[in-house]
Protein backbone atom coordinates (compact mmCIF):
# COMPACT_ATOMS: atom_id res chain seq x y z
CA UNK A 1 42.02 -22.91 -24.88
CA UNK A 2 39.09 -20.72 -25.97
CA UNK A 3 37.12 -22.70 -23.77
CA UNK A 4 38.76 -22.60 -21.05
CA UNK A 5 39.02 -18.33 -21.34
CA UNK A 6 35.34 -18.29 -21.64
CA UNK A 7 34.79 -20.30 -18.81
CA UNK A 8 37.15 -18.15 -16.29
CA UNK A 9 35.31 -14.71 -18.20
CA UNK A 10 32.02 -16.59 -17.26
CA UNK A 11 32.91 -17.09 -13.81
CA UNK A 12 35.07 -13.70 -13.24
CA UNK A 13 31.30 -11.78 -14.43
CA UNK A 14 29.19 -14.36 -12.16
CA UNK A 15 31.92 -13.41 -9.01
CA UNK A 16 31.67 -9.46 -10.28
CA UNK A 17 27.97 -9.81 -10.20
CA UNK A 18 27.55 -11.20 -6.83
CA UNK A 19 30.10 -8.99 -5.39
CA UNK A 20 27.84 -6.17 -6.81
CA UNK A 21 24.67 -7.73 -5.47
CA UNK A 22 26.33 -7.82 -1.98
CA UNK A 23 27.93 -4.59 -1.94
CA UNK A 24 24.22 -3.49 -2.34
CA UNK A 25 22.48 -5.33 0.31
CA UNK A 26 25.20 -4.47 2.33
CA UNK A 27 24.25 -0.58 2.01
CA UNK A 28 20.76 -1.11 2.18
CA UNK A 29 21.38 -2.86 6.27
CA UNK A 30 23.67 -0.17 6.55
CA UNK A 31 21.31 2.53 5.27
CA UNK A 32 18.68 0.69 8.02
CA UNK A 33 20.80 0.56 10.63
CA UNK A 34 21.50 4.18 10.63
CA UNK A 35 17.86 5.23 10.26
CA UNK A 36 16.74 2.52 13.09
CA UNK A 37 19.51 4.70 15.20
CA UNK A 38 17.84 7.87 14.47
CA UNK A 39 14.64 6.80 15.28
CA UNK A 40 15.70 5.30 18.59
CA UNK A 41 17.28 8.62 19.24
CA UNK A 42 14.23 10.22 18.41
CA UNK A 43 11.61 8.73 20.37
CA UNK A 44 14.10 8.32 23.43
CA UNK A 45 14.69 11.97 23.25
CA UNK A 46 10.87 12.89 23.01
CA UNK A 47 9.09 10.44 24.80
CA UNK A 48 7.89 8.29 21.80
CA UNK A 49 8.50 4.42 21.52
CA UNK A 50 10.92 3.11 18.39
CA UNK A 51 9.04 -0.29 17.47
CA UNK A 52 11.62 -2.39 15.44
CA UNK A 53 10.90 -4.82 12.07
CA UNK A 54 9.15 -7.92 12.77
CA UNK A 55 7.22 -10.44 10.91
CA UNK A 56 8.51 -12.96 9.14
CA UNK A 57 10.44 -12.46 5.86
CA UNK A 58 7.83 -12.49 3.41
CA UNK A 59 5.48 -9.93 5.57
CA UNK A 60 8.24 -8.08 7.17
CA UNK A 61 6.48 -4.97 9.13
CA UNK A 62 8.97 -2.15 9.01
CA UNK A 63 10.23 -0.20 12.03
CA UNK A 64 8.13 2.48 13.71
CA UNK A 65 7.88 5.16 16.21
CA UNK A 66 4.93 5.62 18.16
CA UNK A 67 3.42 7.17 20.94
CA UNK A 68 1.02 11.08 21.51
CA UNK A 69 1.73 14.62 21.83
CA UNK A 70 -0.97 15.09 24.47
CA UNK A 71 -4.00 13.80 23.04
CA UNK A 72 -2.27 13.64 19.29
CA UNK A 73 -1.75 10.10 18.14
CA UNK A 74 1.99 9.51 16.30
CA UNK A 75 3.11 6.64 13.99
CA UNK A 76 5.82 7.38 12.16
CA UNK A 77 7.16 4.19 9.55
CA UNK A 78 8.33 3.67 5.87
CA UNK A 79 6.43 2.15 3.20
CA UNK A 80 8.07 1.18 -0.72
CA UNK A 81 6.34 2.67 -4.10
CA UNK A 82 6.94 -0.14 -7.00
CA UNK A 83 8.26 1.62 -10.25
CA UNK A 84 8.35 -1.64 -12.11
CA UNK A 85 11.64 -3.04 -11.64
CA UNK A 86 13.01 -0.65 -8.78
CA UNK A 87 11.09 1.00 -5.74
CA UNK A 88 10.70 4.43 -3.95
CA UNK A 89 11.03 4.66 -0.41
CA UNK A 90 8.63 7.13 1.71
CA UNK A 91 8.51 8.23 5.40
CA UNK A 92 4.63 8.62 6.53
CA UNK A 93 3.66 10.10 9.74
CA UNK A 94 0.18 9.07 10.38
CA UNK A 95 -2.59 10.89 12.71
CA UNK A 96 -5.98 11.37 13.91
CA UNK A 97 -8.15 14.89 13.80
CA UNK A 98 -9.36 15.78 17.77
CA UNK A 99 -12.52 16.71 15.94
CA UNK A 100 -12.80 14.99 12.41
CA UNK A 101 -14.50 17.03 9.77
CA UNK A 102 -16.40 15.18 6.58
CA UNK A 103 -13.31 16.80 4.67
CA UNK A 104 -11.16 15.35 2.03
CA UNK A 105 -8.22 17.28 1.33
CA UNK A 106 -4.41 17.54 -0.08
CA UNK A 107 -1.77 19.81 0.80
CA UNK A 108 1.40 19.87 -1.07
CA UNK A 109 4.66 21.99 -2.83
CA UNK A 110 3.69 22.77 -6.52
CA UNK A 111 6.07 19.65 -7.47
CA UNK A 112 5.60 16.27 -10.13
CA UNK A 113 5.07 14.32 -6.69
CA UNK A 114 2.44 16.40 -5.33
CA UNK A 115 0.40 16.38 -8.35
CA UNK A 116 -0.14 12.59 -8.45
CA UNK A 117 -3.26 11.23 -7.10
CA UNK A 118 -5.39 14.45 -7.12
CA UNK A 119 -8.48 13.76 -5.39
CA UNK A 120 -11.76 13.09 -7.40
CA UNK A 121 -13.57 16.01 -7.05
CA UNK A 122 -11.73 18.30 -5.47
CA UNK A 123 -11.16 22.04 -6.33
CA UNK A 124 -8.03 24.62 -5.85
CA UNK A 125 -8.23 26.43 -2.96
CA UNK A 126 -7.01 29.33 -1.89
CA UNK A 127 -6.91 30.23 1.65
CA UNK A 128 -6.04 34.10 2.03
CA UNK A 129 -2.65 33.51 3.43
CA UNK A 130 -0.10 35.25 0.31
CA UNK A 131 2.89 33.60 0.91
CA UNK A 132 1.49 30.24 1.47
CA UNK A 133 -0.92 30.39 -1.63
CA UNK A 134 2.07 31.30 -3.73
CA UNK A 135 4.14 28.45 -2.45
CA UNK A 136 1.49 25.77 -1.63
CA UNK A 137 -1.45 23.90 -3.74
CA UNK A 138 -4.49 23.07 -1.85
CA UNK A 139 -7.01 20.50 -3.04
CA UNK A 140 -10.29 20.09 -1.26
CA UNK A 141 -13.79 18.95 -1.07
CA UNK A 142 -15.06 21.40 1.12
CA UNK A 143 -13.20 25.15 0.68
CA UNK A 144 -14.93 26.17 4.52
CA UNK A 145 -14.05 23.44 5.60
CA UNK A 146 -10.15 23.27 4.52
CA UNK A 147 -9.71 26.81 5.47
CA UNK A 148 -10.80 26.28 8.69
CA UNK A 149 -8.34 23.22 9.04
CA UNK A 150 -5.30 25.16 7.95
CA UNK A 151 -5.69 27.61 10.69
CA UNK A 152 -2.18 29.96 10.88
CA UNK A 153 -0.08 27.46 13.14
CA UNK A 154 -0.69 24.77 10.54
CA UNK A 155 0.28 27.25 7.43
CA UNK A 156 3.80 28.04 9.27
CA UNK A 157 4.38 24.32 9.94
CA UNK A 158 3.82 22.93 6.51
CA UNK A 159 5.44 25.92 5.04
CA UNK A 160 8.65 25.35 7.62
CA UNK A 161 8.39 21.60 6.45
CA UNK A 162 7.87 22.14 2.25
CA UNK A 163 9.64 25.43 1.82
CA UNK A 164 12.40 25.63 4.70
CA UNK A 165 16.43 25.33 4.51
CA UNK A 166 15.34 21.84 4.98
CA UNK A 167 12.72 21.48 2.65
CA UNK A 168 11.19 17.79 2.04
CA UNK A 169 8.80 16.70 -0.98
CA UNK A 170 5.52 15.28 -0.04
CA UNK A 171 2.46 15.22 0.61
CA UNK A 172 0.18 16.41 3.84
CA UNK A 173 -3.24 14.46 3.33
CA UNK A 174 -6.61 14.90 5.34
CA UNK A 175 -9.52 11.93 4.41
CA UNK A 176 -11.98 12.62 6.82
CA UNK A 177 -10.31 12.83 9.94
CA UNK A 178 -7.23 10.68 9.18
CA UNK A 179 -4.49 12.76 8.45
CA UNK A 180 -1.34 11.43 6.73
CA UNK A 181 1.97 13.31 6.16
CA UNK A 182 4.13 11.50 3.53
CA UNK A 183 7.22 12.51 1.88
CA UNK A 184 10.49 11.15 -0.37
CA UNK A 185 13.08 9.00 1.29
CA UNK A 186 13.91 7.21 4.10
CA UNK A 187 14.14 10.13 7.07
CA UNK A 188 16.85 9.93 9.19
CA UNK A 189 17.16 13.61 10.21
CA UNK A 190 15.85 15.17 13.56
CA UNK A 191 14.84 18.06 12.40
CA UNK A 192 12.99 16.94 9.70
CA UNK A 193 11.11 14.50 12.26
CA UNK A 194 9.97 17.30 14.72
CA UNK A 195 9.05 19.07 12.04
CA UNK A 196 6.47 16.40 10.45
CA UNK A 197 5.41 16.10 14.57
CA UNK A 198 4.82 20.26 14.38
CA UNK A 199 2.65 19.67 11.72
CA UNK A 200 0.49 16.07 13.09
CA UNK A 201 -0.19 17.96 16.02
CA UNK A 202 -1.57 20.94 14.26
CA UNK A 203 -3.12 19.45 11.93
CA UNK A 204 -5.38 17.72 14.89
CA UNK A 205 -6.24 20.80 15.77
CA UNK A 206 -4.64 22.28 18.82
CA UNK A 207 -7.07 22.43 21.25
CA UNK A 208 -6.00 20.47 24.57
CA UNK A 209 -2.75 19.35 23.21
CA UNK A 210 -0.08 19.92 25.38
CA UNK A 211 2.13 20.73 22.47
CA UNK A 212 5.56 21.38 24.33
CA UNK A 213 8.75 21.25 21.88
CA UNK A 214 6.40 20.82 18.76
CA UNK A 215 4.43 23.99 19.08
């Protein structure tokens, strides 16, 4: 008899287990599907392209948006940080300087997640603008250089972006002329999207850009 009530325990946890795994996958597709919806939405609504997951299985490549604001080159994706035995999902929005400048630099809210990955060598910089020094840390190679880059229009984007009603943590990142906006999560929001646009196509530098909705 005790047997037999271990065995049905055994299988009742195995069933609760699998029901648990399922139940989890089963949020995850429905987390994707929701942000794949977005996204279509998104580029539709702003001329961009929505590229969808492909690749096989084991080499999946996520779903995208791409296409240019004028001259400014837009990818948008996700990418997973390993913690060991869980992972952190980001949303980058990668870009390309008009004129690239031999400039390594980081942009970010004083915040644990900003802090990581300082670059080697770099120095705190301010840049003369009150407000944004008080809310922003700037790391640099080159302190001409990165105060030329963060020219006003750029300030009052990343500020909008790091500090607004609908703040996000991240990370803006310049490496000699790429320029890389990351930040927590999986995005699904609209705002938040033309708002990491706003600041790809000033970070490029503004010059010829036909910036329309994201100036």
């Amino acid at each position: 008899m005790e047997d037999a009530l271990a065995f049905v325990s055994s299988i009742a946890a195995m069933a609760a287990f699998v029901a648990f795994i399922a139940w989890i996958i089963n949020m995850a597709n429905r987390e994707i599907a929701q942000r794949n919806a977005a996204w279509m939405a998104f580029a539709a609504r702003h001329g961009f392209t929505f590229v969808p997951t492909s690749g096989p299985w084991y080499a999946k490549k996520p779903a995208r948006i791409e296409g240019r604001v004028g001259t400014v080159p837009i990818n948008i994706d996700t990418y997973l940080v390993s913690n060991g035995k869980t992972s952190t999902m980001y949303t980058r929005l990668s870009s390309a300087a008009m004129q690239p400048m031999p400039l390594d630099a980081r942009v970010y809210k004083e915040t644990i997640f900003g802090a990581i990955g300082d670059l080697l060598g770099a120095q705190d910089v301010t840049v003369g603008d009150a407000q944004f020094d008080k809310e922003c840390v700037v790391k640099a190679t080159r302190e001409d250089l990165v105060r030329q880059w963060l020219h006003q229009p750029l300030r009052a984007a990343v500020m909008a972006f790091f500090v607004g009603p609908h703040a996000r943590n991240g990370t803006l990142q310049y490496r000699q002329g790429e320029i890389v906006l990351s930040w927590l999560g999986g995005e699904k929001q609209d705002e938040a999207l033309c708002a990491a646009v706003s600041i790809a196509v000033e970070a490029a530098g503004f010059r010829g850009v036909e910036q329309g909705a994201f100036r």
